[in-house]
Every structure is written in structure tokens, then in C-alpha cells.
C-alpha atoms as a PDB file:
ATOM      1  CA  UNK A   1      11.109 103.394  28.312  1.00  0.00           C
ATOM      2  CA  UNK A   2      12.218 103.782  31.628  1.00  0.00           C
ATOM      3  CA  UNK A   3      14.577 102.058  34.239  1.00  0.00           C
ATOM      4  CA  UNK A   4      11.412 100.830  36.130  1.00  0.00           C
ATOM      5  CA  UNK A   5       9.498  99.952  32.935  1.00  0.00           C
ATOM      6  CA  UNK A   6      12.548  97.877  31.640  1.00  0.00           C
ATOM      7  CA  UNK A   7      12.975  95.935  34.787  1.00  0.00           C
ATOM      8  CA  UNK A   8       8.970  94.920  35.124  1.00  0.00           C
ATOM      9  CA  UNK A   9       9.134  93.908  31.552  1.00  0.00           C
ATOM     10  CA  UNK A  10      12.460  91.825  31.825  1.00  0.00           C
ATOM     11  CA  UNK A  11      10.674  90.576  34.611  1.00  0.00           C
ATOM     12  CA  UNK A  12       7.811  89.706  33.076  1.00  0.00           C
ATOM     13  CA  UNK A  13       9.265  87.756  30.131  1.00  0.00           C
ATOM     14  CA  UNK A  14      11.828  85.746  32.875  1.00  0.00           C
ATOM     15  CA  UNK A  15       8.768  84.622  34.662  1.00  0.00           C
ATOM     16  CA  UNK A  16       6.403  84.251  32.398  1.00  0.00           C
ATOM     17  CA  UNK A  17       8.557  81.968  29.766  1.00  0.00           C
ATOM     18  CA  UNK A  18       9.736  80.163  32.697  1.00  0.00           C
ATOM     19  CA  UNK A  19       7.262  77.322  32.478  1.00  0.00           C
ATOM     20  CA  UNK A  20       7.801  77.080  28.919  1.00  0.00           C
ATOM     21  CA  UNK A  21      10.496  74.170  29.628  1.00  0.00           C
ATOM     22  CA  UNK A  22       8.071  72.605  31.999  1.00  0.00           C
ATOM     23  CA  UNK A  23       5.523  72.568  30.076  1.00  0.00           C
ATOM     24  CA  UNK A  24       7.390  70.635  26.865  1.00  0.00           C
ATOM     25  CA  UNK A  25       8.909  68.533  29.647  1.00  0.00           C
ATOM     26  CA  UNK A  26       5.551  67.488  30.576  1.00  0.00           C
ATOM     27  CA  UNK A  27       4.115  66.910  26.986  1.00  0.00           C
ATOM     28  CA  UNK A  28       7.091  65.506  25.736  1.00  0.00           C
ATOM     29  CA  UNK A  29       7.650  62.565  29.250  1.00  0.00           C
ATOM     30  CA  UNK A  30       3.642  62.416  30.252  1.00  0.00           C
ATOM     31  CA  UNK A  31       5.911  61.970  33.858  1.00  0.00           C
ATOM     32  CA  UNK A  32       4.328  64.223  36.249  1.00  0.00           C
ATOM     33  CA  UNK A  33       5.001  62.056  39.350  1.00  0.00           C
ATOM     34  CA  UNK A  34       7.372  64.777  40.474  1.00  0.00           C
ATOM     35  CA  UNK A  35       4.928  67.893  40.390  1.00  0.00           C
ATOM     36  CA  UNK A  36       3.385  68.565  43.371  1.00  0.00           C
ATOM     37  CA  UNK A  37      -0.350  69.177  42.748  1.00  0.00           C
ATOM     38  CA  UNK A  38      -0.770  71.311  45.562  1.00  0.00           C
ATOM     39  CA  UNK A  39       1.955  74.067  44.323  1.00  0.00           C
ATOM     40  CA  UNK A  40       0.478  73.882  40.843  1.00  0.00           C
ATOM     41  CA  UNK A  41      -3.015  74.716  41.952  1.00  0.00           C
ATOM     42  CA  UNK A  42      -2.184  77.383  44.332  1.00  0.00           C
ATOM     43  CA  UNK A  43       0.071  79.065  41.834  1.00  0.00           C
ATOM     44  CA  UNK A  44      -2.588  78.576  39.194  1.00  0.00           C
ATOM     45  CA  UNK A  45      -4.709  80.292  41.197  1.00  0.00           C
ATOM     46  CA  UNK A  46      -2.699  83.302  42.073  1.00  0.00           C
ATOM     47  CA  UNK A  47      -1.873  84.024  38.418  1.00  0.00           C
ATOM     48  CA  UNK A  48      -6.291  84.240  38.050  1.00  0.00           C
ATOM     49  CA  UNK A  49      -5.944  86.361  40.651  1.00  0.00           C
ATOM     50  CA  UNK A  50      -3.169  88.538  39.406  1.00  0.00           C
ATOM     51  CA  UNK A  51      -4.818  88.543  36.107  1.00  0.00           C
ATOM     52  CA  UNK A  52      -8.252  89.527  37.771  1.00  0.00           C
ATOM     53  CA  UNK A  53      -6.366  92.185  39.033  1.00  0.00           C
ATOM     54  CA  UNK A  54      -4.371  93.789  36.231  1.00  0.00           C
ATOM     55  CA  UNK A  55      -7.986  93.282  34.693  1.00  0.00           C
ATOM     56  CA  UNK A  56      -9.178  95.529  37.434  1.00  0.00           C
ATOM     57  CA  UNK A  57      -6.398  97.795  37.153  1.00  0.00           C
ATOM     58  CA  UNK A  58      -6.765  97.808  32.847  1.00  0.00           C
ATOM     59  CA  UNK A  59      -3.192  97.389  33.576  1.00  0.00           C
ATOM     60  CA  UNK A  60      -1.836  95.620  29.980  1.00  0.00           C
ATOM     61  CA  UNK A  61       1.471  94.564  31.396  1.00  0.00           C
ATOM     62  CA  UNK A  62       0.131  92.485  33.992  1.00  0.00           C
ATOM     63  CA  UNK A  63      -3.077  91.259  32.281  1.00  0.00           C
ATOM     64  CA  UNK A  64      -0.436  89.871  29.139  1.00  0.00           C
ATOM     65  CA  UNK A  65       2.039  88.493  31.462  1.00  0.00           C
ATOM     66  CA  UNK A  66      -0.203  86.543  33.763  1.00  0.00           C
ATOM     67  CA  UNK A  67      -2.435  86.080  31.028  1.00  0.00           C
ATOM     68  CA  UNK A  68       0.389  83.852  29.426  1.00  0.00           C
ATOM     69  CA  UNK A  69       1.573  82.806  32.757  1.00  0.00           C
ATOM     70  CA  UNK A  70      -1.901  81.084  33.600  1.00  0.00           C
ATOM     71  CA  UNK A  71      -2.015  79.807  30.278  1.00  0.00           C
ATOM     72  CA  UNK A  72       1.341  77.593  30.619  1.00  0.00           C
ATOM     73  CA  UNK A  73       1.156  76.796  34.578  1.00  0.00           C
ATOM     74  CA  UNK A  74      -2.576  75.492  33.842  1.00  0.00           C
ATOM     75  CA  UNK A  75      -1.418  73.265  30.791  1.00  0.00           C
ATOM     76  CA  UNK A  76       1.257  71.815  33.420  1.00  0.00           C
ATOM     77  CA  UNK A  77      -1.675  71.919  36.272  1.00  0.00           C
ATOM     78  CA  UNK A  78      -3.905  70.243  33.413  1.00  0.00           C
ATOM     79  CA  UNK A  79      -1.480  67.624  32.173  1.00  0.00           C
ATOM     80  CA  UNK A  80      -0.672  66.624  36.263  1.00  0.00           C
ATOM     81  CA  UNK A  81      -4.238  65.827  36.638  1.00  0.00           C
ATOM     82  CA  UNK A  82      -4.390  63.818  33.520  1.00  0.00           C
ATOM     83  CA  UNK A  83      -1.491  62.191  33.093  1.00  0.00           C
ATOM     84  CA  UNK A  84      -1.453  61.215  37.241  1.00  0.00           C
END
């Protein structure tokens, strides 16, 4: 693997297990009061597109990272809209 491979991984993983903790914040409180909508839905929307992209691209790395990534920001985007 090489130096560029290993950093776009590690970079990968830090970002995409990043909303892990908010996400069992979330499930764990049901207090979203603090989460802006607006930031949640236009991330959750750029990870689509990124994903729609690496689809595009048959790029694995960035259809599994965003893949996840939309996955956990749209269970915190889905739990702000319920539990609001």
C-alpha cells in the first residue's frame, strides 16, 4: 500500500467513524435540540453526492466510506427530525 493510499484510508476511517459517538449520543439522550438541522441536511446531502460519485467513478474507497458515512449522518439527520 502506498503513502497516498494509507493516508486516504486513515482518512477515511477518521471521518467516517466520526459520527459514530453522535449517533449513540443521539439514541442514547433522544436530545437533539443542539443539532442544527440545516448542517445535517446539507452534509447528508453531500455524502449522496460523494457516494453518487465514487459510484460514478466505481471507485470502492469512496463508495464504502461515504456509503457508511451517509448511513450514520442520516440516522443523526433521521433521529433530529423525529425526536425534534
Amino acid at each position: 500500500m502506498s503513502h497516498t493510499e494509507i493516508i486516504g484510508t486513515i482518512a477515511a476511517i477518521l471521518t467516517t467513524t466520526a459520527f459514530i459517538p453522535q449517533a449513540l449520543q443521539v439514541w442514547r439522550t433522544r436530545h437533539t435540540k443542539d443539532i442544527s438541522l440545516g448542517m445535517y441536511a446539507m452534509f447528508t446531502t453531500g455524502v449522496a453526492l460523494w457516494l453518487a460519485y465514487g459510484i460514478l467513478l466505481s471507485s470502492w474507497p469512496i463508495i464504502i466510506a461515504n456509503g457508511i458515512t451517509l448511513l450514520l449522518a442520516g440516522t443523526v439527520l433521521g433521529m433530529k427530525l423525529k425526536f425534534s
